[in-house]
Each structure stands twice: as C-alpha cells, then as structure tokens.
PDB file of N, CA and C in Angstrom:
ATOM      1  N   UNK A   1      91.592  95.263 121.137  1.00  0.00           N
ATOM      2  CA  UNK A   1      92.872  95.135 120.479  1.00  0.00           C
ATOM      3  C   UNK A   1      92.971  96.095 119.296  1.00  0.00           C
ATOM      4  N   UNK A   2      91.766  96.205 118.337  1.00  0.00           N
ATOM      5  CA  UNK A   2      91.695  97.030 117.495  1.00  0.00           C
ATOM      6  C   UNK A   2      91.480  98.734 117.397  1.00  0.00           C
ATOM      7  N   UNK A   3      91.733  98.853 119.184  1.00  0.00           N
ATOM      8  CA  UNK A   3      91.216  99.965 119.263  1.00  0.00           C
ATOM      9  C   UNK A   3      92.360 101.387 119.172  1.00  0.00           C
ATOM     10  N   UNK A   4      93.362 101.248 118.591  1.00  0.00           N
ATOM     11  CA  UNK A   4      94.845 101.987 118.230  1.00  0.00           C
ATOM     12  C   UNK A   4      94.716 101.755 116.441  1.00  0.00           C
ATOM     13  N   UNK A   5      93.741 101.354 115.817  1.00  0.00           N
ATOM     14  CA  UNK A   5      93.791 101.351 114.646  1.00  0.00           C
ATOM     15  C   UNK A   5      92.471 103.125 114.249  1.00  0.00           C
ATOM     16  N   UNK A   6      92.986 103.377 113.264  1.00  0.00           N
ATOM     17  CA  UNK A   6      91.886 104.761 112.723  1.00  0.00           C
ATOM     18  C   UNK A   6      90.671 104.033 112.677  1.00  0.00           C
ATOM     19  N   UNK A   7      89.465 104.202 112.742  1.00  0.00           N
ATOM     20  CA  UNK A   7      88.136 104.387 112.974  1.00  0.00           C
ATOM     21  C   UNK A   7      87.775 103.156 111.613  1.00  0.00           C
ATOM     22  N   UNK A   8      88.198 103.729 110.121  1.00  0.00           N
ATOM     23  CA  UNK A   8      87.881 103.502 109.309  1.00  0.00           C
ATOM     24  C   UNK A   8      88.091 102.284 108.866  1.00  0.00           C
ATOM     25  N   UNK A   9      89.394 102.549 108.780  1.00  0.00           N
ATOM     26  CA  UNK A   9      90.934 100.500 109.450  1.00  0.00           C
ATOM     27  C   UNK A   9      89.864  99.817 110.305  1.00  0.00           C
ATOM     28  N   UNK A  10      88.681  99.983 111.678  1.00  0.00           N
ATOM     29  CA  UNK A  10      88.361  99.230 112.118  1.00  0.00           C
ATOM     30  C   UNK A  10      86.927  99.002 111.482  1.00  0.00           C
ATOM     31  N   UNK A  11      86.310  99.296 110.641  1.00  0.00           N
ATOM     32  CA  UNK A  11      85.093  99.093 109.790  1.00  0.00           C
ATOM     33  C   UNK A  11      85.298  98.068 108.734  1.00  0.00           C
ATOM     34  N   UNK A  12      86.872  97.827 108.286  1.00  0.00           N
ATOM     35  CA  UNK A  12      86.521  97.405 106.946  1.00  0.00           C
ATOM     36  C   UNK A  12      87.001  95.795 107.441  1.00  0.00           C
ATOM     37  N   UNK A  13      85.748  95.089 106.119  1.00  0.00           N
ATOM     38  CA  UNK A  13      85.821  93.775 106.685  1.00  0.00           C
ATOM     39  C   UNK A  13      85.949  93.033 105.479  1.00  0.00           C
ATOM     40  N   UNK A  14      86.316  91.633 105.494  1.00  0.00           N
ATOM     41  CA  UNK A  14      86.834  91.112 104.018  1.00  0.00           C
ATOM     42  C   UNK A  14      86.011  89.673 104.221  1.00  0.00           C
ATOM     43  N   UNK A  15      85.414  89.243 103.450  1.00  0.00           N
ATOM     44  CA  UNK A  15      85.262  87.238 104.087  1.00  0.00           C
ATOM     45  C   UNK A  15      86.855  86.817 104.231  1.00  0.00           C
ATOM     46  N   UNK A  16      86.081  85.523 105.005  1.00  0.00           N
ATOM     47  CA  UNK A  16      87.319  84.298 105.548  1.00  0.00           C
ATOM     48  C   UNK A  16      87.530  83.704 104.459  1.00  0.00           C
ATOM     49  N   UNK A  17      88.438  83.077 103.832  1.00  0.00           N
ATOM     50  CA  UNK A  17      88.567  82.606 102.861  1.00  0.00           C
ATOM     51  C   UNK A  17      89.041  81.079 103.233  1.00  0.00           C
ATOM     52  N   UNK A  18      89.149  80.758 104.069  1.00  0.00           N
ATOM     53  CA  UNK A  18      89.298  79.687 105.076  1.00  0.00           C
ATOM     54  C   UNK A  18      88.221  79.008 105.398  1.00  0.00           C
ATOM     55  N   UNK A  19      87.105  79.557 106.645  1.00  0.00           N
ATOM     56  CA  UNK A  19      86.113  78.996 106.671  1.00  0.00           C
ATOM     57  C   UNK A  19      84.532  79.436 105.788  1.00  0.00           C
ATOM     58  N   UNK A  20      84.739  80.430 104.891  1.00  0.00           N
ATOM     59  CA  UNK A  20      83.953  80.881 103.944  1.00  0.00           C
ATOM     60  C   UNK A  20      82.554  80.995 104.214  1.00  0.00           C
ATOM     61  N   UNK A  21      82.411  81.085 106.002  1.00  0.00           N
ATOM     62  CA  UNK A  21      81.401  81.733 106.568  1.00  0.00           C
ATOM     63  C   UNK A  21      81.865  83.300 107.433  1.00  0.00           C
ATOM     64  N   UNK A  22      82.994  83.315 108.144  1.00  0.00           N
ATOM     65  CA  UNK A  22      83.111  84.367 109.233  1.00  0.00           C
ATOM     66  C   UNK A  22      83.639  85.547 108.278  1.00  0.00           C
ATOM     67  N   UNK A  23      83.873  86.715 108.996  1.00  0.00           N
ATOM     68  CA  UNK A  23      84.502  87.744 108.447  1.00  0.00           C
ATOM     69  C   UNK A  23      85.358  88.330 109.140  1.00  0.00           C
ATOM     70  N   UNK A  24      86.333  88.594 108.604  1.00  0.00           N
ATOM     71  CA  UNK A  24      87.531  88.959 108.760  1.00  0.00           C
ATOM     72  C   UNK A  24      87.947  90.704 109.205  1.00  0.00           C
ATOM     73  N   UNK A  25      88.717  90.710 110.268  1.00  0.00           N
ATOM     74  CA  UNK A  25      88.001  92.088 110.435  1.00  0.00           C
ATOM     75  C   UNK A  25      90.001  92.696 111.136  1.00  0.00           C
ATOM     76  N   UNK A  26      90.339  93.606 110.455  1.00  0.00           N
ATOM     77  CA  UNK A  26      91.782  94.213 110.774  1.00  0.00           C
ATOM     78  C   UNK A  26      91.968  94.339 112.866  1.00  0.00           C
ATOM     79  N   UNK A  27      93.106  94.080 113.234  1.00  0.00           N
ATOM     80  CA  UNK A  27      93.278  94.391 114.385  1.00  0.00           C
ATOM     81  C   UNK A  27      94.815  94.437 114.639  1.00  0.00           C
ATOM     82  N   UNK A  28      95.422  95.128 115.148  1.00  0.00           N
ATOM     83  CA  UNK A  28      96.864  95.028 115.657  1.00  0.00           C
ATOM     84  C   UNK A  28      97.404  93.812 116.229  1.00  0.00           C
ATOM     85  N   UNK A  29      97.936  93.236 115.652  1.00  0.00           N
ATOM     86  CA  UNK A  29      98.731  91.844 116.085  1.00  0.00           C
ATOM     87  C   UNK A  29     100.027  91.574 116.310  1.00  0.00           C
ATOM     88  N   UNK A  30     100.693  90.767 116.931  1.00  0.00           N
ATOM     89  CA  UNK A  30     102.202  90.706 116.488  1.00  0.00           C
ATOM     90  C   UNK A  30     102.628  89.805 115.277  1.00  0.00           C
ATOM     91  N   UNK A  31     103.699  90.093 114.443  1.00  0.00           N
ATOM     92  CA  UNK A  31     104.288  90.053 113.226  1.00  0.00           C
ATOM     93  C   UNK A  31     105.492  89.078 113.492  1.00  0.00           C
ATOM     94  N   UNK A  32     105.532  87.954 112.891  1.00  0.00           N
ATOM     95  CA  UNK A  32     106.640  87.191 112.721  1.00  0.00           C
ATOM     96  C   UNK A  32     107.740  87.088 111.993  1.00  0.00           C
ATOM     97  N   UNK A  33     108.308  86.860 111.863  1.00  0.00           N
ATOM     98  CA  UNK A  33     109.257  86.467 110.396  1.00  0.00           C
ATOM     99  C   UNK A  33     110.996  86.307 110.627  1.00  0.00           C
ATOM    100  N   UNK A  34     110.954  85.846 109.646  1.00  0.00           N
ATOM    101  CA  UNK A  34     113.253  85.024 109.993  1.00  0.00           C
ATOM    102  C   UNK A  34     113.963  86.309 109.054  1.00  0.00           C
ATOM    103  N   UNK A  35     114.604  86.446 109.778  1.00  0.00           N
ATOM    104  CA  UNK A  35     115.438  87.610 109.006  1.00  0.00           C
ATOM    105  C   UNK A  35     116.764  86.861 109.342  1.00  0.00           C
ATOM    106  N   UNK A  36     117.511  85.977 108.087  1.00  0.00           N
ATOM    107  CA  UNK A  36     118.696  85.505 108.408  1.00  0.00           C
ATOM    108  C   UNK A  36     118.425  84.422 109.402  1.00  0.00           C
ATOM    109  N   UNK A  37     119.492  84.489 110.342  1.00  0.00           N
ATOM    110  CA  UNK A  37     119.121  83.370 111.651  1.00  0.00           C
ATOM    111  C   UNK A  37     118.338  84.169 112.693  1.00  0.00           C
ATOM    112  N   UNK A  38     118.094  85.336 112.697  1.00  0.00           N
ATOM    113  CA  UNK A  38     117.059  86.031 113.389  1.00  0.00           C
ATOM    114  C   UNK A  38     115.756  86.203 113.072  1.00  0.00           C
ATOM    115  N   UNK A  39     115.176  86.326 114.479  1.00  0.00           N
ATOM    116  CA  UNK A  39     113.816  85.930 114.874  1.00  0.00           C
ATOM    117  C   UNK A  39     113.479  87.521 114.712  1.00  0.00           C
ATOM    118  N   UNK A  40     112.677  88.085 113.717  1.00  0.00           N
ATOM    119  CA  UNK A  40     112.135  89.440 114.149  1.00  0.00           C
ATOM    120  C   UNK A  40     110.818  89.511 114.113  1.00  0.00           C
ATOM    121  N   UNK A  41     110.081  90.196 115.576  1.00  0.00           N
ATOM    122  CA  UNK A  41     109.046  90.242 116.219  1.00  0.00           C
ATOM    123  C   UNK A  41     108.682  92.158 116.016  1.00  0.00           C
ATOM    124  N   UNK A  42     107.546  92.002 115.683  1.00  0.00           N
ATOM    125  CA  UNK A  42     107.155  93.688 115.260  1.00  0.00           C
ATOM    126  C   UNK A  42     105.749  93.691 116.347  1.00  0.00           C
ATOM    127  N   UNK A  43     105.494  94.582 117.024  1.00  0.00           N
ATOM    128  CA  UNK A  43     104.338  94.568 117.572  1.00  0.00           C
ATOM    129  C   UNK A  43     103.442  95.635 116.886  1.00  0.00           C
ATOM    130  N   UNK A  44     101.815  95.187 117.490  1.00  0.00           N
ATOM    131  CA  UNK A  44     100.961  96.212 117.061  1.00  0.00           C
ATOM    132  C   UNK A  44     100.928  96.074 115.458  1.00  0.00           C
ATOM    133  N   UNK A  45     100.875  95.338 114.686  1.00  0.00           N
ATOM    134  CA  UNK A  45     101.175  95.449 113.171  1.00  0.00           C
ATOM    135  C   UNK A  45      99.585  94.641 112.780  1.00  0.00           C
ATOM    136  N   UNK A  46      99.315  95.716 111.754  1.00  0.00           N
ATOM    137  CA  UNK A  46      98.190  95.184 111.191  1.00  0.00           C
ATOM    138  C   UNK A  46      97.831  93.721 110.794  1.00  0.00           C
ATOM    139  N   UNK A  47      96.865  93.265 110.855  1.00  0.00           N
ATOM    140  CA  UNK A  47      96.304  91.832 110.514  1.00  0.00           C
ATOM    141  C   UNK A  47      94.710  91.349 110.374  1.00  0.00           C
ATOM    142  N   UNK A  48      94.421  90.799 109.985  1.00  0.00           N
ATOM    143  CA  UNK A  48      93.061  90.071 109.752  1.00  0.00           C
ATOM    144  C   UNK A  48      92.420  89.141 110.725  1.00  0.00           C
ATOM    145  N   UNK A  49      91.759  89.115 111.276  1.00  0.00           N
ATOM    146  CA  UNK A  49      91.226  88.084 112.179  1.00  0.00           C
ATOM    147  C   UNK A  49      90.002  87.861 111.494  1.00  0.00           C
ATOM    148  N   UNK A  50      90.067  86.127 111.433  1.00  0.00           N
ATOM    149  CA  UNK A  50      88.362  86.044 111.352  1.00  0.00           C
ATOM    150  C   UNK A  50      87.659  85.644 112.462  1.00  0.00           C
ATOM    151  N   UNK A  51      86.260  86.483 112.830  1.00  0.00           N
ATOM    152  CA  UNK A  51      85.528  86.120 113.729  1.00  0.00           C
ATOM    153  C   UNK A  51      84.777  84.873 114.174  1.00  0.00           C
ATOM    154  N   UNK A  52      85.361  84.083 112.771  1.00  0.00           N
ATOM    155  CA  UNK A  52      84.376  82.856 113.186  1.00  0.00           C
ATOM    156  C   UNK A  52      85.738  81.911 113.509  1.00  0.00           C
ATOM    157  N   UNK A  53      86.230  81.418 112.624  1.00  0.00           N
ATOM    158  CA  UNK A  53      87.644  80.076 112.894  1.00  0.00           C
ATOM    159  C   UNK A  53      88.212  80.763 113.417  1.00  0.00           C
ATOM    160  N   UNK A  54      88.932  82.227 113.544  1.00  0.00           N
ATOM    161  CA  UNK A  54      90.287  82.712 114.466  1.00  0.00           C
ATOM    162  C   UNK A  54      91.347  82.803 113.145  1.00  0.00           C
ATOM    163  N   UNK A  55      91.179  82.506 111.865  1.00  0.00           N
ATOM    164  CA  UNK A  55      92.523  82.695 111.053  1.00  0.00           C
ATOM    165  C   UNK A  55      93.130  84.061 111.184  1.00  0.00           C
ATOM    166  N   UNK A  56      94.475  84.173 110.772  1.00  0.00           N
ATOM    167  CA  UNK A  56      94.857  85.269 110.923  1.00  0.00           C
ATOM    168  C   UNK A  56      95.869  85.376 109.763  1.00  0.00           C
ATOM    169  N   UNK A  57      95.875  86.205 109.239  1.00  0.00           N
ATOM    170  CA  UNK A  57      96.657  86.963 107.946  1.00  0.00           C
ATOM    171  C   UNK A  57      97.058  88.132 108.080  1.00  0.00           C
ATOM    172  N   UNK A  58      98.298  88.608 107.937  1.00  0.00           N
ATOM    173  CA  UNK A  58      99.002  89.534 107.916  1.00  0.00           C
ATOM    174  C   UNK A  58      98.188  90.800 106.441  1.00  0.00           C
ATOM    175  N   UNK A  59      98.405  91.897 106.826  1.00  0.00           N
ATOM    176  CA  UNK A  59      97.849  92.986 106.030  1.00  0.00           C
ATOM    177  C   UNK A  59      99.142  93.244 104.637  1.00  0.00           C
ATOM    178  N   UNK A  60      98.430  92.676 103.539  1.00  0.00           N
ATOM    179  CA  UNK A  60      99.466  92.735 102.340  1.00  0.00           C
ATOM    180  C   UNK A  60     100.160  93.999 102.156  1.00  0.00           C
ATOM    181  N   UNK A  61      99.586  94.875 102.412  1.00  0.00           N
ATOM    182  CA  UNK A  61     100.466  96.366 101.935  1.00  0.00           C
ATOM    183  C   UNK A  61     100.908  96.568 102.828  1.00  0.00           C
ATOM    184  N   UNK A  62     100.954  96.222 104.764  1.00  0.00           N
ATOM    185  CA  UNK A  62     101.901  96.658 105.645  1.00  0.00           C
ATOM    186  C   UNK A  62     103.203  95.427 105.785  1.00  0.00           C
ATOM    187  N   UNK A  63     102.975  94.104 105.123  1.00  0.00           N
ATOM    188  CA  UNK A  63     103.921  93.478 105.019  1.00  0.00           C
ATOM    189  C   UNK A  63     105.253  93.683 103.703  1.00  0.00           C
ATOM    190  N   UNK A  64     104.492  94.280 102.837  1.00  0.00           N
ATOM    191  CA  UNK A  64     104.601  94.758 101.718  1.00  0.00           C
ATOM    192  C   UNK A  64     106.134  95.814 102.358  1.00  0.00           C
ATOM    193  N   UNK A  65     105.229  97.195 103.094  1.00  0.00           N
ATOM    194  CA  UNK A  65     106.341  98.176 103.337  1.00  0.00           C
ATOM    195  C   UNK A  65     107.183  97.617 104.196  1.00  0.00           C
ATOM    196  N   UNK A  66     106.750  96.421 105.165  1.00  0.00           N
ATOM    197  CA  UNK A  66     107.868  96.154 106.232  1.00  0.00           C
ATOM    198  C   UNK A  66     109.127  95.566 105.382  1.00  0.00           C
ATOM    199  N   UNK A  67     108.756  94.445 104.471  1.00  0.00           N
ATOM    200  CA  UNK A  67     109.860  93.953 103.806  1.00  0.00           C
ATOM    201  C   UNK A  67     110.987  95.160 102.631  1.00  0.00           C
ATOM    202  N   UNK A  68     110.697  95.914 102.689  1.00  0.00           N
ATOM    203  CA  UNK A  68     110.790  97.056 102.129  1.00  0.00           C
ATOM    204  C   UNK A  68     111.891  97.600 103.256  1.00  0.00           C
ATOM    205  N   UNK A  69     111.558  97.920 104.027  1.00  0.00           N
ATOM    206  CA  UNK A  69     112.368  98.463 104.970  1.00  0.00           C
ATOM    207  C   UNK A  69     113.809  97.026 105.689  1.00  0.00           C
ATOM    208  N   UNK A  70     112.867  95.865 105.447  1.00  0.00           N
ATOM    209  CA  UNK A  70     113.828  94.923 106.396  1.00  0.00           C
ATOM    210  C   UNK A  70     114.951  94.567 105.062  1.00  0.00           C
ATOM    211  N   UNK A  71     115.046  95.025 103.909  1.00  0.00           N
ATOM    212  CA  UNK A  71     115.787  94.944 103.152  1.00  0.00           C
ATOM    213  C   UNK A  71     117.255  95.252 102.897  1.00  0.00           C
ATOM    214  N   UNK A  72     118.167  94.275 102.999  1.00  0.00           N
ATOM    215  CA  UNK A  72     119.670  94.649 103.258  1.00  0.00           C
ATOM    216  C   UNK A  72     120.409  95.653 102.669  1.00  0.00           C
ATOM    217  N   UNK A  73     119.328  96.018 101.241  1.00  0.00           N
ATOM    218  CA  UNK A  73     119.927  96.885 100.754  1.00  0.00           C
ATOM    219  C   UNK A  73     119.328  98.128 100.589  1.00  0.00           C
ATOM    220  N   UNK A  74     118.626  98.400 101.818  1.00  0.00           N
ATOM    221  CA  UNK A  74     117.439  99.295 101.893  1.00  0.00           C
ATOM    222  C   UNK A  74     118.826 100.878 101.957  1.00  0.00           C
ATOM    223  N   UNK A  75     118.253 101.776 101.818  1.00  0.00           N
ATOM    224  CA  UNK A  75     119.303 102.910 102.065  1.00  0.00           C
ATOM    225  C   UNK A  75     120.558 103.143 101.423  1.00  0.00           C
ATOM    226  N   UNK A  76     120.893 102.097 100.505  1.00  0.00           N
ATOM    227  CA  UNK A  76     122.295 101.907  99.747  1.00  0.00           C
ATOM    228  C   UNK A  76     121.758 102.602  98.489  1.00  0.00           C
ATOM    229  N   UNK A  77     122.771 103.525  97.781  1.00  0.00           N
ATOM    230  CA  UNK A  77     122.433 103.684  96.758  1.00  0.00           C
ATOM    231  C   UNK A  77     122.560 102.410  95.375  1.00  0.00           C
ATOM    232  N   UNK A  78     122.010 102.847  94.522  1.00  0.00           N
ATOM    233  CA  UNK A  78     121.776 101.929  93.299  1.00  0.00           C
ATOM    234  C   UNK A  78     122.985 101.968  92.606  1.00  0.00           C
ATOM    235  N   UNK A  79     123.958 100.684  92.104  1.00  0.00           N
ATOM    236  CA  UNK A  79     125.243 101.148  91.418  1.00  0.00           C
ATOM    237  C   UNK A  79     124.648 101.789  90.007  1.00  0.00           C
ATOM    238  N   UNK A  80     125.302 102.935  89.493  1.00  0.00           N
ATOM    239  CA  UNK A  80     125.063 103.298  88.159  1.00  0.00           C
ATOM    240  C   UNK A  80     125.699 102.107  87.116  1.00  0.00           C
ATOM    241  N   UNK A  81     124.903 102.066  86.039  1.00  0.00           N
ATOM    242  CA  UNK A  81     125.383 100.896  84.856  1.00  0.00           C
ATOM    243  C   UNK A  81     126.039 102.122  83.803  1.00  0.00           C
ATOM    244  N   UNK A  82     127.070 101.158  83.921  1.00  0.00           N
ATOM    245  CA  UNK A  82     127.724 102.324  82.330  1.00  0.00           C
ATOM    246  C   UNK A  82     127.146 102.311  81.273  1.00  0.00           C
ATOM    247  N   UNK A  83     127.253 104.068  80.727  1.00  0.00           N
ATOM    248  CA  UNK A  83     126.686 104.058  79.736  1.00  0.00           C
ATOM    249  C   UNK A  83     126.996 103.978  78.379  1.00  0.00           C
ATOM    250  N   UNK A  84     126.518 103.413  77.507  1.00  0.00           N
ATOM    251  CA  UNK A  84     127.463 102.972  76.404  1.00  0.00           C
ATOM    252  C   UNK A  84     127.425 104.479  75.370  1.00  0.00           C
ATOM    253  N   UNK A  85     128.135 104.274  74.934  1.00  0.00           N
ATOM    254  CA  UNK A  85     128.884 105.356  73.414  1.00  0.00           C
ATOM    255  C   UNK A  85     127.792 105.638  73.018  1.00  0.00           C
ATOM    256  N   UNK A  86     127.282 106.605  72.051  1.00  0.00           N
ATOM    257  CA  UNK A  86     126.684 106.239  71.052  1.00  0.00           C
ATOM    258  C   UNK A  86     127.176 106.281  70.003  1.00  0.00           C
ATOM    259  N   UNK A  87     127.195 105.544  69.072  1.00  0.00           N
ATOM    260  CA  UNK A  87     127.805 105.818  67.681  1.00  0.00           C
ATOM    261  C   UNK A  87     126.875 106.162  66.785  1.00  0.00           C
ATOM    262  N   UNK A  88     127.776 106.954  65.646  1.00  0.00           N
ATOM    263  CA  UNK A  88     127.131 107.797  65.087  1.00  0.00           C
ATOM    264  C   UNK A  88     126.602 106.990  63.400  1.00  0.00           C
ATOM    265  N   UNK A  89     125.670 106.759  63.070  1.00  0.00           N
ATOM    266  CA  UNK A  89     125.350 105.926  62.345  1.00  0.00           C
ATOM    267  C   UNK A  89     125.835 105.960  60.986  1.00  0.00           C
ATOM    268  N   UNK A  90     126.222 104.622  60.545  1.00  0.00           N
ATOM    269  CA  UNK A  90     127.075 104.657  59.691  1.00  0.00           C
ATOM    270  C   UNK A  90     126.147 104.872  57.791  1.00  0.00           C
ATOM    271  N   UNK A  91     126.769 105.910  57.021  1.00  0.00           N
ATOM    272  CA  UNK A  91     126.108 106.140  55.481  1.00  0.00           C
ATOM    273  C   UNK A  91     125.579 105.007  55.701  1.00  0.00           C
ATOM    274  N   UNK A  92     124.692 104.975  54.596  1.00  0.00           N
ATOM    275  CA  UNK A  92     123.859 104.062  53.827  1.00  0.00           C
ATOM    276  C   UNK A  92     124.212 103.694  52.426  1.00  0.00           C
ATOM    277  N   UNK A  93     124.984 102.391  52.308  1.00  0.00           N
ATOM    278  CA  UNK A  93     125.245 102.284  50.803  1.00  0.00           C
ATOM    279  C   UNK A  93     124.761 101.845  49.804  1.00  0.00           C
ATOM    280  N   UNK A  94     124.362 102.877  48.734  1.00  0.00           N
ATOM    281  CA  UNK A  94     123.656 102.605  48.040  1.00  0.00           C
ATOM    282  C   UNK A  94     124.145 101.894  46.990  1.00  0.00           C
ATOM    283  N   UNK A  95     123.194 101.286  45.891  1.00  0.00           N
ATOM    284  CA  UNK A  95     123.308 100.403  44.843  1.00  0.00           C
ATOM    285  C   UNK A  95     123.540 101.571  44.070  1.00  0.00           C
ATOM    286  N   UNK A  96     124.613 101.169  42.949  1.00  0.00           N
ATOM    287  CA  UNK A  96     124.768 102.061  41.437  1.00  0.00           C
ATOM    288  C   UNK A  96     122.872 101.799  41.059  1.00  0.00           C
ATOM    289  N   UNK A  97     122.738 102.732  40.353  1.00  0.00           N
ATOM    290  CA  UNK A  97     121.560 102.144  39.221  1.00  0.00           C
ATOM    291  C   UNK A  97     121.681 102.113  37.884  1.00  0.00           C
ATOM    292  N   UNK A  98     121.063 101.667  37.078  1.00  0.00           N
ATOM    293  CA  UNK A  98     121.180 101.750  35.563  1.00  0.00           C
ATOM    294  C   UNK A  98     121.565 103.186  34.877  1.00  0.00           C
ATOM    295  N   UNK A  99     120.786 104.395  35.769  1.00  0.00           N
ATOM    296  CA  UNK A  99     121.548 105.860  35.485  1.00  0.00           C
ATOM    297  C   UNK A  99     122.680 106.539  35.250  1.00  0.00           C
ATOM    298  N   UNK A 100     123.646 105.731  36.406  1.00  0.00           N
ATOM    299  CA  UNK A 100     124.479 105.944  36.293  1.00  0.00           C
ATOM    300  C   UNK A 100     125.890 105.301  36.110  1.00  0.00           C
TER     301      UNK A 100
END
C-alpha cells in the first residue's frame, strides 16, 4: 500500500500513542471528511498505521494543506480594510513659566 509513497515517507516511523507498544508507520489511505452535507472521499492520502492495534491517523501537514484547499474561500481575494487618514499631530501646549 505504501509503495507510491517516496522511499524516505516509507522509513519514517512514530510510536502508537494508542497502544504505546506498536509503531506507526505512513501509508496511502483513503481520507474522510463532511464538507457541508457532502461526503468527500480523497484517495491515496497520507496516514499512519500502527503495526500493532491497526490505529490510523491522518498525516497533520497533508490534512493541514487539504483543508486549505477545501476552503470556501480558497481563491477569493482578501477584501481590502480602509485605510484610515492620518492626522497630522496636533502642537503641544505648553505651560507659561515663571519667565515669562
């Protein structure tokens, strides 16, 4: 399953944090998630398997860019905020002194 991942992606291994014996090891999985009332299914998307229980966790930085992209306002530009005046700062009034 892991074998469409780079060489390096398939070396690196993390503990289970679940059963806090197996290790956890990246493989291409399918990706769940509700977008609205839709069901969106991503294949091949990075994930964690552990070798001992079977948990499985999605890869934080590829869920990271997916939500990034599944974002409604992905491609829209940013409204500009108006910019205020500047005003020009007003004298400083000073006290008479005994001098004068």
């Amino acid at each position: 399953m892991s074998e469409n991942l780079p060489l390096k992606d398939q070396l690196e291994t993390k503990p289970c944090n679940e059963c806090q014996a197996g290790v956890m090891r990246l493989h291409l999985i399918t990706y769940f998630t509700w977008l609205g009332d839709d069901l969106i299914t991503v294949p091949n998307f990075p994930g964690w398997i552990c070798d001992l229980c079977g948990r499985r966790e999605y890869d934080e930085k590829s869920v990271s860019q997916l939500t990034m992209l599944l974002d409604p306002n992905a491609g829209k530009p940013t409204p500009l905020k108006p910019v205020s005046k500047r005003r020009s700062p007003k004298p400083i009034a000073r006290r008479p002194t005994a001098e004068s």
